[in-house]
C-alpha atoms as a PDB file:
ATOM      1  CA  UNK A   1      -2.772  -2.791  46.256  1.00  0.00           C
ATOM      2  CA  UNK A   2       0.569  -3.618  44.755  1.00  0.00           C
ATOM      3  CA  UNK A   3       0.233  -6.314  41.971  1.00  0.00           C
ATOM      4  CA  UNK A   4       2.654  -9.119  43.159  1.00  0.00           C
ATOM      5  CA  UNK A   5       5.890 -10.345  41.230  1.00  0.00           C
ATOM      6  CA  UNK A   6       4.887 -13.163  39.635  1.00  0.00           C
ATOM      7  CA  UNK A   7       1.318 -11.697  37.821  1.00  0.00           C
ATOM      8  CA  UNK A   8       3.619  -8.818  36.845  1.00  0.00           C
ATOM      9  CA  UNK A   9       6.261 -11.409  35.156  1.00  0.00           C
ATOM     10  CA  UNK A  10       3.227 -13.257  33.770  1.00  0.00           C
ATOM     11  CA  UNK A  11       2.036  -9.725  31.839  1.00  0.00           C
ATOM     12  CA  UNK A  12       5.199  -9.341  30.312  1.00  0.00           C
ATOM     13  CA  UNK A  13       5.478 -12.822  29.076  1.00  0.00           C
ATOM     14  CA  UNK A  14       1.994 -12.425  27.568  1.00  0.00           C
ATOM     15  CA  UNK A  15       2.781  -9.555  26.060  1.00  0.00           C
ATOM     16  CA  UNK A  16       6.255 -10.673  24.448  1.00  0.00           C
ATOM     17  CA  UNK A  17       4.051 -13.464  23.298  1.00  0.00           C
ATOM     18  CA  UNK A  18       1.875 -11.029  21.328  1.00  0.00           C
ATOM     19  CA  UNK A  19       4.643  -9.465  20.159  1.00  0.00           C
ATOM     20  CA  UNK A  20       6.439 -12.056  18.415  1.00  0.00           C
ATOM     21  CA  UNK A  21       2.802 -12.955  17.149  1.00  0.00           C
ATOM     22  CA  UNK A  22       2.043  -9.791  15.439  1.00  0.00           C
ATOM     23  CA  UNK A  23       5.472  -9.534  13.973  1.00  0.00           C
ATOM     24  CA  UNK A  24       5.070 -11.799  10.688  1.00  0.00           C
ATOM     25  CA  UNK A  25       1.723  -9.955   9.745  1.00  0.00           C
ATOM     26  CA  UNK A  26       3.619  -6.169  10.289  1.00  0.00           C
ATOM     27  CA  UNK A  27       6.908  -7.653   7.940  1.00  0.00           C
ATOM     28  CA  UNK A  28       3.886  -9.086   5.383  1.00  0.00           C
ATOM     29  CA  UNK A  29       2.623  -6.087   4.515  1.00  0.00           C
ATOM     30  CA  UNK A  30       5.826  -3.576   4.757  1.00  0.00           C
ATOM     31  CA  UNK A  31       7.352  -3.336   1.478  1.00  0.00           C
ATOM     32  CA  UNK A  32       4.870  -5.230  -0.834  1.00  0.00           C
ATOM     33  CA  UNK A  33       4.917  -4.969  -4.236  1.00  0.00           C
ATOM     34  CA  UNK A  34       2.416  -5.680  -6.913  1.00  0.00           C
ATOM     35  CA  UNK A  35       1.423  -4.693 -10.819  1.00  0.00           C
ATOM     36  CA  UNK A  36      -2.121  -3.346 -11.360  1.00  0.00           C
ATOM     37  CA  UNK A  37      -3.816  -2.314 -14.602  1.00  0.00           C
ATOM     38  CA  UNK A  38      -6.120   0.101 -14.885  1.00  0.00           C
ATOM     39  CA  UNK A  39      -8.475   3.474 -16.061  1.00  0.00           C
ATOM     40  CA  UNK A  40      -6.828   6.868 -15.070  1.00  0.00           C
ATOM     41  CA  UNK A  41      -9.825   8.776 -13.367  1.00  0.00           C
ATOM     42  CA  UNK A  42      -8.218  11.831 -12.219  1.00  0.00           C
ATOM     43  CA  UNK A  43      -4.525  13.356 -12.073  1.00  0.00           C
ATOM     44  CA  UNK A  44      -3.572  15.837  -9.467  1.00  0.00           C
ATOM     45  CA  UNK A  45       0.060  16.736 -10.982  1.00  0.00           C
ATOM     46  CA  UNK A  46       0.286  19.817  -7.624  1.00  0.00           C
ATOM     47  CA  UNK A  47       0.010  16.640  -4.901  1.00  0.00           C
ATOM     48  CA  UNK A  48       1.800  14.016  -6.904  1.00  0.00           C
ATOM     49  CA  UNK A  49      -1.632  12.296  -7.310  1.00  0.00           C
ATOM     50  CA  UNK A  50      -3.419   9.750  -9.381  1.00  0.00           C
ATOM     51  CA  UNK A  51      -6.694   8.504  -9.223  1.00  0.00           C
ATOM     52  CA  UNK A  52      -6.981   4.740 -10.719  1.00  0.00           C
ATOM     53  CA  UNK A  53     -10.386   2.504 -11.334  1.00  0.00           C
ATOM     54  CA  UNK A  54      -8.220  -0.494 -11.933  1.00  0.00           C
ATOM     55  CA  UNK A  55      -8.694  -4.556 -11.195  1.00  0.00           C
ATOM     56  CA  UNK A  56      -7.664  -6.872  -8.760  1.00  0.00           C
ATOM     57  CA  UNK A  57      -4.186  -6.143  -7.523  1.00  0.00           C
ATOM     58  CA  UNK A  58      -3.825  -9.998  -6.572  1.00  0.00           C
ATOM     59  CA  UNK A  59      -1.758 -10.283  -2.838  1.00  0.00           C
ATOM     60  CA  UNK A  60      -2.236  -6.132  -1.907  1.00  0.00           C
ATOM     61  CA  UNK A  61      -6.642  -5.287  -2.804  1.00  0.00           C
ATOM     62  CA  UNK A  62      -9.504  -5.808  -4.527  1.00  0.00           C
ATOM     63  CA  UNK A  63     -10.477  -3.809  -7.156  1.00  0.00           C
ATOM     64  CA  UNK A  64     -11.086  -0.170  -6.857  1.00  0.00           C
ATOM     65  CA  UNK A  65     -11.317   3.384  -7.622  1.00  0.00           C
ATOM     66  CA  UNK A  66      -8.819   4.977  -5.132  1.00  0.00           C
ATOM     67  CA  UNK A  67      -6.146   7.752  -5.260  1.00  0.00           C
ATOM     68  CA  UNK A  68      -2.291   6.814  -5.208  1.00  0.00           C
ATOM     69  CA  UNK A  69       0.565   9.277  -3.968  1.00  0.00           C
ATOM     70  CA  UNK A  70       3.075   8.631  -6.834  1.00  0.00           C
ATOM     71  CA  UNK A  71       7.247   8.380  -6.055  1.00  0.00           C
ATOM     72  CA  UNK A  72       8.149  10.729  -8.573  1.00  0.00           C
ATOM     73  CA  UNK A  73       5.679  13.543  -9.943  1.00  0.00           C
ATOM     74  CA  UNK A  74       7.894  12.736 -13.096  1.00  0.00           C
ATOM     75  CA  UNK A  75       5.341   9.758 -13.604  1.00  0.00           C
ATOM     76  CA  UNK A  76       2.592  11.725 -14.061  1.00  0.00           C
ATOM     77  CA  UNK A  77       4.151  13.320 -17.092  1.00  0.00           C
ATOM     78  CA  UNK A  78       2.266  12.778 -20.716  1.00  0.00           C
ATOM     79  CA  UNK A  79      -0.407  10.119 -19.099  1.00  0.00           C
ATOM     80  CA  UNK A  80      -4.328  11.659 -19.523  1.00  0.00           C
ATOM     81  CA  UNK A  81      -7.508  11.215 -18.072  1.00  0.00           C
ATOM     82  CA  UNK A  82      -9.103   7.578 -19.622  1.00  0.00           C
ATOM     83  CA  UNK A  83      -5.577   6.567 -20.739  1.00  0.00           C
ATOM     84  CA  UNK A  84      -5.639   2.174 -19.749  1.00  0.00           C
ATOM     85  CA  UNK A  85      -2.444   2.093 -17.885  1.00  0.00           C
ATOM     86  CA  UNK A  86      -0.316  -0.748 -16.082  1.00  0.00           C
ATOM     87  CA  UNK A  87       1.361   0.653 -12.887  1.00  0.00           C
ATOM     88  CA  UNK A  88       3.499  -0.619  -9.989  1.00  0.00           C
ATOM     89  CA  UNK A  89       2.111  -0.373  -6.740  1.00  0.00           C
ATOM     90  CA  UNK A  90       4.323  -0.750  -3.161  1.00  0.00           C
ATOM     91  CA  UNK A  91       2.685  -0.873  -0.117  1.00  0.00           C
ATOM     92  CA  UNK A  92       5.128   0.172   2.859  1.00  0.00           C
ATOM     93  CA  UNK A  93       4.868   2.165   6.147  1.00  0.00           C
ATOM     94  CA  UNK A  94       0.720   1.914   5.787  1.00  0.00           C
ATOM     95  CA  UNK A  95       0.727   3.699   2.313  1.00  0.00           C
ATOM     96  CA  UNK A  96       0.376   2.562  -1.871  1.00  0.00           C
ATOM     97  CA  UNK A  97       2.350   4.566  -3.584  1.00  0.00           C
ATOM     98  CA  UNK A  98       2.558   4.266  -7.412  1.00  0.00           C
ATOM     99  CA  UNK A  99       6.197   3.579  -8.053  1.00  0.00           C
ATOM    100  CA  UNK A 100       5.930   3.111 -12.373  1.00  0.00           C
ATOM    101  CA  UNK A 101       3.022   4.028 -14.821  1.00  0.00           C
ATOM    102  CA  UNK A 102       2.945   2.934 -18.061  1.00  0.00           C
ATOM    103  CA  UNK A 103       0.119   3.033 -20.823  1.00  0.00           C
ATOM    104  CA  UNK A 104      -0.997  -0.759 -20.922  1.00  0.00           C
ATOM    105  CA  UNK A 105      -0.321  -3.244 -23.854  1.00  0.00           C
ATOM    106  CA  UNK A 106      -3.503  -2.966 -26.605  1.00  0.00           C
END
């Protein structure tokens, strides 16, 4: 059984519909930026990796331990495990990626 013309047109409407919906929440979280401060837990210099325990990163998460990909190995450069750092975070294409690390203000 075929479905007829008009239940077809009505799928594709509803779908559109979703669509356009879902399109504000996708364009909210690509490309997000935020500043986070924080304890360096772990640095994995071979997959341009750092592991933060740091606070709330207000508008991206909640506070957490969790491993970042960073941009730029570079970054990882002269920071140590313990070291209180401020970093800046960008969420895009499903990832955080650390994009600046710096050893936060006393």
């Amino acid at each position: 059984m075929q479905p007829s013309a008009r239940l077809v047109r009505s799928l594709r409407l509803a779908l559109a519909a979703a669509l356009l919906l879902a399109l504000p929440a996708c364009a909210e979280q690509a490309g997000q930026n935020g500043i986070g401060q924080g304890r360096i837990v772990a640095i994995d210099v071979e997959n341009a990796e750092i592991t933060l325990d740091h606070g709330d990163i207000p508008g991206l998460m909640e506070a957490m331990t969790m491993p970042f990909p960073v941009s730029d190995p570079k970054l990882l450069e002269g920071l140590q495990v313990g070291q209180q750092v401020e970093f800046d975070l960008e969420h895009r294409g499903g990832m955080y990626t650390v994009k600046g690390i710096r050893p936060a203000a006393p």
